[in-house]
Protein backbone atom coordinates (compact mmCIF):
# COMPACT_ATOMS: atom_id res chain seq x y z
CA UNK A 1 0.00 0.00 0.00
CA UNK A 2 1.37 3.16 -0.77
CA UNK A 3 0.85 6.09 1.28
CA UNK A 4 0.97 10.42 0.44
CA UNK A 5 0.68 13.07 2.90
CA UNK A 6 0.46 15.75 1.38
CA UNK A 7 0.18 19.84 1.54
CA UNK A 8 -0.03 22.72 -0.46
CA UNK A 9 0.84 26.74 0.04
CA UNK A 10 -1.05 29.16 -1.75
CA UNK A 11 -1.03 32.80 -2.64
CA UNK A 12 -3.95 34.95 -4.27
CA UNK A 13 -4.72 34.46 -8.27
CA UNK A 14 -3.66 37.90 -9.26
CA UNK A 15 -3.90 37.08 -12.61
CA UNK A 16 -7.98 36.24 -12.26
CA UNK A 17 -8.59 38.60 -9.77
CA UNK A 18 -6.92 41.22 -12.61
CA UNK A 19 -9.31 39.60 -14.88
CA UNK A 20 -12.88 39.62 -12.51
CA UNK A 21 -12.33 43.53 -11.37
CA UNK A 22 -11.33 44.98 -14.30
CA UNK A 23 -7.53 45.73 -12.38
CA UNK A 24 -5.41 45.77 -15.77
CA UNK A 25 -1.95 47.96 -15.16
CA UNK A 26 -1.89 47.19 -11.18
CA UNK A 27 0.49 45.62 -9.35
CA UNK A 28 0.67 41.66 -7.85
CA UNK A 29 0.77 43.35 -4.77
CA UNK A 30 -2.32 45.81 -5.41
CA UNK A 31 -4.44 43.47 -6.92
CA UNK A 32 -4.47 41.01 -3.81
CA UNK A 33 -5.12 44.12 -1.92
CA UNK A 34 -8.24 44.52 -3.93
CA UNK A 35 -9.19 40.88 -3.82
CA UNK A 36 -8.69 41.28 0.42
CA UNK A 37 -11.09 44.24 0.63
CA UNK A 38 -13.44 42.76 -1.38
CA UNK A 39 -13.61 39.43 0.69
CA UNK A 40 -13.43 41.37 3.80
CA UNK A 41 -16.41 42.91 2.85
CA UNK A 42 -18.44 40.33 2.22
CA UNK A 43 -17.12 37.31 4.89
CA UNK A 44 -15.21 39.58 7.57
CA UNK A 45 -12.00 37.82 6.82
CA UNK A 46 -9.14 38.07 4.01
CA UNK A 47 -9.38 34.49 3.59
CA UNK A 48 -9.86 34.34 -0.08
CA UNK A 49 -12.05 31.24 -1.34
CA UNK A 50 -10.51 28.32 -2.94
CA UNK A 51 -11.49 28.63 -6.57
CA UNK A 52 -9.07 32.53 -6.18
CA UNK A 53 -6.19 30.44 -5.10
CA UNK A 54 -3.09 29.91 -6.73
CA UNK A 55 -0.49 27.10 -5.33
CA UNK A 56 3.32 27.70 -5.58
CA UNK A 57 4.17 24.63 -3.78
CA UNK A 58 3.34 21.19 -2.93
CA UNK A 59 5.46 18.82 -0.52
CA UNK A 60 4.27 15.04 0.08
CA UNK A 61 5.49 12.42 2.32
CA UNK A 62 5.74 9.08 0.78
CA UNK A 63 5.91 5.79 2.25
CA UNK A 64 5.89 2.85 -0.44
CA UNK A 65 7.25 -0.67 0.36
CA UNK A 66 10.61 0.21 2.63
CA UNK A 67 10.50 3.73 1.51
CA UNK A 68 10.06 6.38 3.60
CA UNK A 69 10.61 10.04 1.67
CA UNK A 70 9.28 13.94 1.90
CA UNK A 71 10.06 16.21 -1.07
CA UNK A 72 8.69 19.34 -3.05
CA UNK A 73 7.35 18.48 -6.13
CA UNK A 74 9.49 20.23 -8.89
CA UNK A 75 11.71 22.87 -8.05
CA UNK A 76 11.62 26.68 -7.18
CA UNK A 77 11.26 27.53 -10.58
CA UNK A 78 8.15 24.94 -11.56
CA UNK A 79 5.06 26.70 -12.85
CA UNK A 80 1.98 25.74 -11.45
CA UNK A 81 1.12 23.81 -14.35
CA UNK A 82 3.93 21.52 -13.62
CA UNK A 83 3.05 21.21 -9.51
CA UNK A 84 -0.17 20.49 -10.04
CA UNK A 85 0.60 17.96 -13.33
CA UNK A 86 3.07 16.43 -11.07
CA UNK A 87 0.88 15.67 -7.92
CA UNK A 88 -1.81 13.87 -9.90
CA UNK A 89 0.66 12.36 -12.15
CA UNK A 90 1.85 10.70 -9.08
CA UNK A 91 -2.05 9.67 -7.96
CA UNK A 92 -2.30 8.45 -11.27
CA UNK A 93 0.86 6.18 -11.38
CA UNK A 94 0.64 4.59 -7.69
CA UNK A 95 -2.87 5.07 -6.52
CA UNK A 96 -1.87 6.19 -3.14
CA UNK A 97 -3.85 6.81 0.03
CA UNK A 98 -3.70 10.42 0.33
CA UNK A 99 -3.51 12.05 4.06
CA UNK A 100 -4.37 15.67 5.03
CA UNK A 101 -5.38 17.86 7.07
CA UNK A 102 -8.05 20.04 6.07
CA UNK A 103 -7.21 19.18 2.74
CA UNK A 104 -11.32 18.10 1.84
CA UNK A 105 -12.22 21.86 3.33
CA UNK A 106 -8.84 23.56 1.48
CA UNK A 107 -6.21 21.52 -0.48
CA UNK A 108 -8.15 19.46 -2.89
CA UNK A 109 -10.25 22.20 -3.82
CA UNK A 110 -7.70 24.22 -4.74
CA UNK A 111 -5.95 21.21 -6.63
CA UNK A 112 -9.00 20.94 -8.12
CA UNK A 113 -10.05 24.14 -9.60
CA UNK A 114 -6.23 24.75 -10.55
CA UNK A 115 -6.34 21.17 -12.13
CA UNK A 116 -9.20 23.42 -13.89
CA UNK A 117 -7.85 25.91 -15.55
CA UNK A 118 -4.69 24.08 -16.52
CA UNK A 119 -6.46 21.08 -17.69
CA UNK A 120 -4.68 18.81 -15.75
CA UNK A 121 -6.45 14.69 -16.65
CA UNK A 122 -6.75 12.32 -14.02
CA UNK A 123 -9.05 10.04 -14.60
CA UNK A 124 -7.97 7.65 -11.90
CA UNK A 125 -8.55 10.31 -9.51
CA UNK A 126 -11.97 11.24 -10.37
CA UNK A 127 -13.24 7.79 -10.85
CA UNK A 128 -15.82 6.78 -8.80
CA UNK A 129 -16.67 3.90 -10.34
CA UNK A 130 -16.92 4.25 -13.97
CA UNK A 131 -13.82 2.72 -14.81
CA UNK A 132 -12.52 0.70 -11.31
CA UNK A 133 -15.48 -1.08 -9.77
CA UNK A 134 -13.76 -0.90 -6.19
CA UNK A 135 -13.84 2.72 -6.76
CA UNK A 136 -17.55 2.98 -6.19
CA UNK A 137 -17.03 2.31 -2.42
CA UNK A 138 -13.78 3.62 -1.88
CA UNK A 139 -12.54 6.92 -4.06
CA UNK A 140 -10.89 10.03 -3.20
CA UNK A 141 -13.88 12.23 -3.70
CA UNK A 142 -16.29 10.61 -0.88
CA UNK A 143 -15.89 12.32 2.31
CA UNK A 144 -15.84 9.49 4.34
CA UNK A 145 -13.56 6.80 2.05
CA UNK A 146 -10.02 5.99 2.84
CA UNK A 147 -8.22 6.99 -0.62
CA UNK A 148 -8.25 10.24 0.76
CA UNK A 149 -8.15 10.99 4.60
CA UNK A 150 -8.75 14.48 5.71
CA UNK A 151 -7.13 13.93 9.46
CA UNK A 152 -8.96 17.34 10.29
CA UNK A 153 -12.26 15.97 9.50
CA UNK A 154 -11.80 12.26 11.20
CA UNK A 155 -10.32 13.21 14.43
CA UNK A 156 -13.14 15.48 14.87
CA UNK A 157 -15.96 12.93 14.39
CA UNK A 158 -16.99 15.29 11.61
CA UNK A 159 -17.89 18.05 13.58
CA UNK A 160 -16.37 21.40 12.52
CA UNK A 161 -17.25 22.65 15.93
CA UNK A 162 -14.40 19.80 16.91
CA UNK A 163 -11.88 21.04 14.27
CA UNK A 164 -8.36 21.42 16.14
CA UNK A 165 -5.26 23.12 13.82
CA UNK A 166 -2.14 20.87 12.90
CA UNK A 167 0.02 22.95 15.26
CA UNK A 168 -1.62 22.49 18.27
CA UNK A 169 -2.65 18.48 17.34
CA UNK A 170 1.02 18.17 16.43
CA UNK A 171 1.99 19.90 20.02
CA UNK A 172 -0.16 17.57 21.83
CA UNK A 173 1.39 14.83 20.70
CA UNK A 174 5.23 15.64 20.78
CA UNK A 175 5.71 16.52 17.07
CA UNK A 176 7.64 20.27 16.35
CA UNK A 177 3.92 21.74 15.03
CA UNK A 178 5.12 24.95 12.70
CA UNK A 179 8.64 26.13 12.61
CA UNK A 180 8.98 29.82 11.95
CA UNK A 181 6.68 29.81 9.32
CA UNK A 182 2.82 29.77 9.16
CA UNK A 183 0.21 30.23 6.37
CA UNK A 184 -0.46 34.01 6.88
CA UNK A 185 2.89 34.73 6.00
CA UNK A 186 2.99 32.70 2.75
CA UNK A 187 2.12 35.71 0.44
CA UNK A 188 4.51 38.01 2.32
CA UNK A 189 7.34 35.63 1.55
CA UNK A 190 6.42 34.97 -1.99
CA UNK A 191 6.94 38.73 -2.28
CA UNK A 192 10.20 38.71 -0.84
CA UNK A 193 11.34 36.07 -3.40
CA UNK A 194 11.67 33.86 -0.51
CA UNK A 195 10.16 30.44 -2.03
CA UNK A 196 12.74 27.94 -0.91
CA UNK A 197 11.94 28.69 2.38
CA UNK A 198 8.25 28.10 1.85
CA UNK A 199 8.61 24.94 0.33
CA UNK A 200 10.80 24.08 3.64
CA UNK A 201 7.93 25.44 5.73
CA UNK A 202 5.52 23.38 3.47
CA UNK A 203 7.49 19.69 3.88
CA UNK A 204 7.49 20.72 7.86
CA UNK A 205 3.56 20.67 7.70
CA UNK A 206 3.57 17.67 5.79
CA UNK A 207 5.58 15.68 8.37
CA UNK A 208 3.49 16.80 10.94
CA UNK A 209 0.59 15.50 9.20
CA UNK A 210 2.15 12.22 8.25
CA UNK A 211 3.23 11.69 12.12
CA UNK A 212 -0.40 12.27 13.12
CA UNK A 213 -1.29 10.03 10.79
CA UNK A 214 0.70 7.17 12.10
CA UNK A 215 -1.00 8.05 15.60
CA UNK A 216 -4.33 7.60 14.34
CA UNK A 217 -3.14 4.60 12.70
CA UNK A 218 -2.02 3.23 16.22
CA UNK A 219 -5.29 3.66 17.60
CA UNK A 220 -7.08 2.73 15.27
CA UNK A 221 -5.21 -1.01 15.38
CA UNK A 222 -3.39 -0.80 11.87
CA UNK A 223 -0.23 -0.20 13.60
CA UNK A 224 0.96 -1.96 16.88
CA UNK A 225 3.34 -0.75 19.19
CA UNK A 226 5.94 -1.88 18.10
CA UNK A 227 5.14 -1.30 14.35
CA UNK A 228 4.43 2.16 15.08
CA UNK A 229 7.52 2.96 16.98
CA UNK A 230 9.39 1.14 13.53
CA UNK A 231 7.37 3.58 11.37
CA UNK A 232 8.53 6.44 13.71
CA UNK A 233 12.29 5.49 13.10
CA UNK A 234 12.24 5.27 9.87
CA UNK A 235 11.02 8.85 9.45
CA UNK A 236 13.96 9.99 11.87
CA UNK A 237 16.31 7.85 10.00
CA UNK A 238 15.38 9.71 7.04
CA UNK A 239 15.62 13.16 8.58
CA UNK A 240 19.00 12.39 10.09
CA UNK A 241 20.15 11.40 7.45
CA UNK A 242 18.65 14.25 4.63
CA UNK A 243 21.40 16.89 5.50
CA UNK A 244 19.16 19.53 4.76
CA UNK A 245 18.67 21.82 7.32
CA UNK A 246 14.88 22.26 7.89
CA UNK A 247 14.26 18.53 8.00
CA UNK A 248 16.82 18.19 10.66
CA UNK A 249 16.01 20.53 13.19
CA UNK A 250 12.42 18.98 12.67
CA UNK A 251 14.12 15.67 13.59
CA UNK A 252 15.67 17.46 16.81
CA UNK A 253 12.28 19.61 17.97
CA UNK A 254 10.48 16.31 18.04
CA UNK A 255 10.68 15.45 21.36
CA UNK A 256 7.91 12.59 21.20
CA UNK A 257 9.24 8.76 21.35
């Protein structure tokens, strides 16, 4: 069985937003200050909705037979064209069980309206029985099937009164939570040019999620002890052994066994 946590950072689709309010000759930076006021005034928040989202990075953790790996997809040059062709290449080729958090209220939308305009195919993602019989109980589009797990969603019984955020889950449990970076300051970065370092922040977020997925996994009774605490090494190995900065400090601010 192959496994993908995954996570994506997003900043506002200047380039629509140009488009829907007539903005031609302004600035990135003026635009999105446009497309703020205007969700501000009708939601009370800057949070803009999915479909105005544009993603500049995607990280995944990947476990497949004795593999154990987190990465950005492409580099810090890849369009979003490519990120986006890339993550459901990747769906396509392995069928993986994809972990989130929040990603059925955020990340999947987002994949899926940029999938949208780029006209990104994937049929094996979309099935839902058409093509793959099994598909028509288990596929990544139902809310409660196991091709796609939204951790959010589950731990919470479903409740969005229950919701908890990955930093504080991840802090419960032992794991580092986020590291300098969070998703408000995203856009701010971008701006600065500073995209390596949110694709670091992004692979963070995405080992948090995996680790909380391997806790749920415990409980649940796929995992036992022992298996778990095997699972748990092998994601240290691999950070101790990445010599990239980012990954290990994660590896020393987890302080959980």
């Amino acid at each position: 069985m192959h496994v993908m946590a995954f996570d994506i950072e997003t900043i506002p689709d200047t380039e629509t937003g140009r488009r829907l309010y007539d903005l031609e000759g302004l600035s990135d930076k003026d635009v999105a200050e446009v497309m703020f006021t205007h969700r501000r005034e009708k939601t009370g928040n800057e949070f803009l909705p999915a479909h105005l989202q544009r993603i500049i990075a995607i990280s995944v953790a990947f476990r497949h037979q004795d593999e154990f790996r987190v990465w950005s997809l492409g580099d810090t040059e890849s369009g979003e064209d490519e990120l986006v062709q890339r993550f459901f290449d990747g769906v396509g080729r392995y069928t993986p069980n994809l972990v989130s958090w929040n990603g059925g209220g955020f990340d999947l939308p987002v994949l899926h309206y940029r999938a949208l305009r780029h006209g990104v195919a994937c049929p094996r993602y979309w099935d839902t029985g058409d093509d793959d019989r099994e598909f028509k109980w288990n596929n990544y589009l139902s809310r409660f099937h196991s091709r796609h797990t939204d951790l959010m969603d589950v731990l919470a019984g479903y409740q969005a009164r229950a919701f908890g955020s990955l930093d504080e889950v991840s802090g419960l449990l032992g794991f580092p939570g986020k590291m300098g970076m969070d998703g408000s300051k995203v856009w701010g970065a971008w701006q600065d040019g500073r995209i390596a370092e949110i694709r670091n922040y992004c692979e963070t977020d995405v080992l948090n999620t995996y680790l909380v997925y391997l806790r749920w996994a415990l409980i649940r009774g796929n995992l036992t002890d022992s298996g778990y605490q095997a699972e748990c090494e092998r994601v240290r190995a691999f950070l101790h052994e990445s010599n990239r900065e980012h990954l290990q400090a994660f590896e020393q601010a987890w302080i959980a066994p």
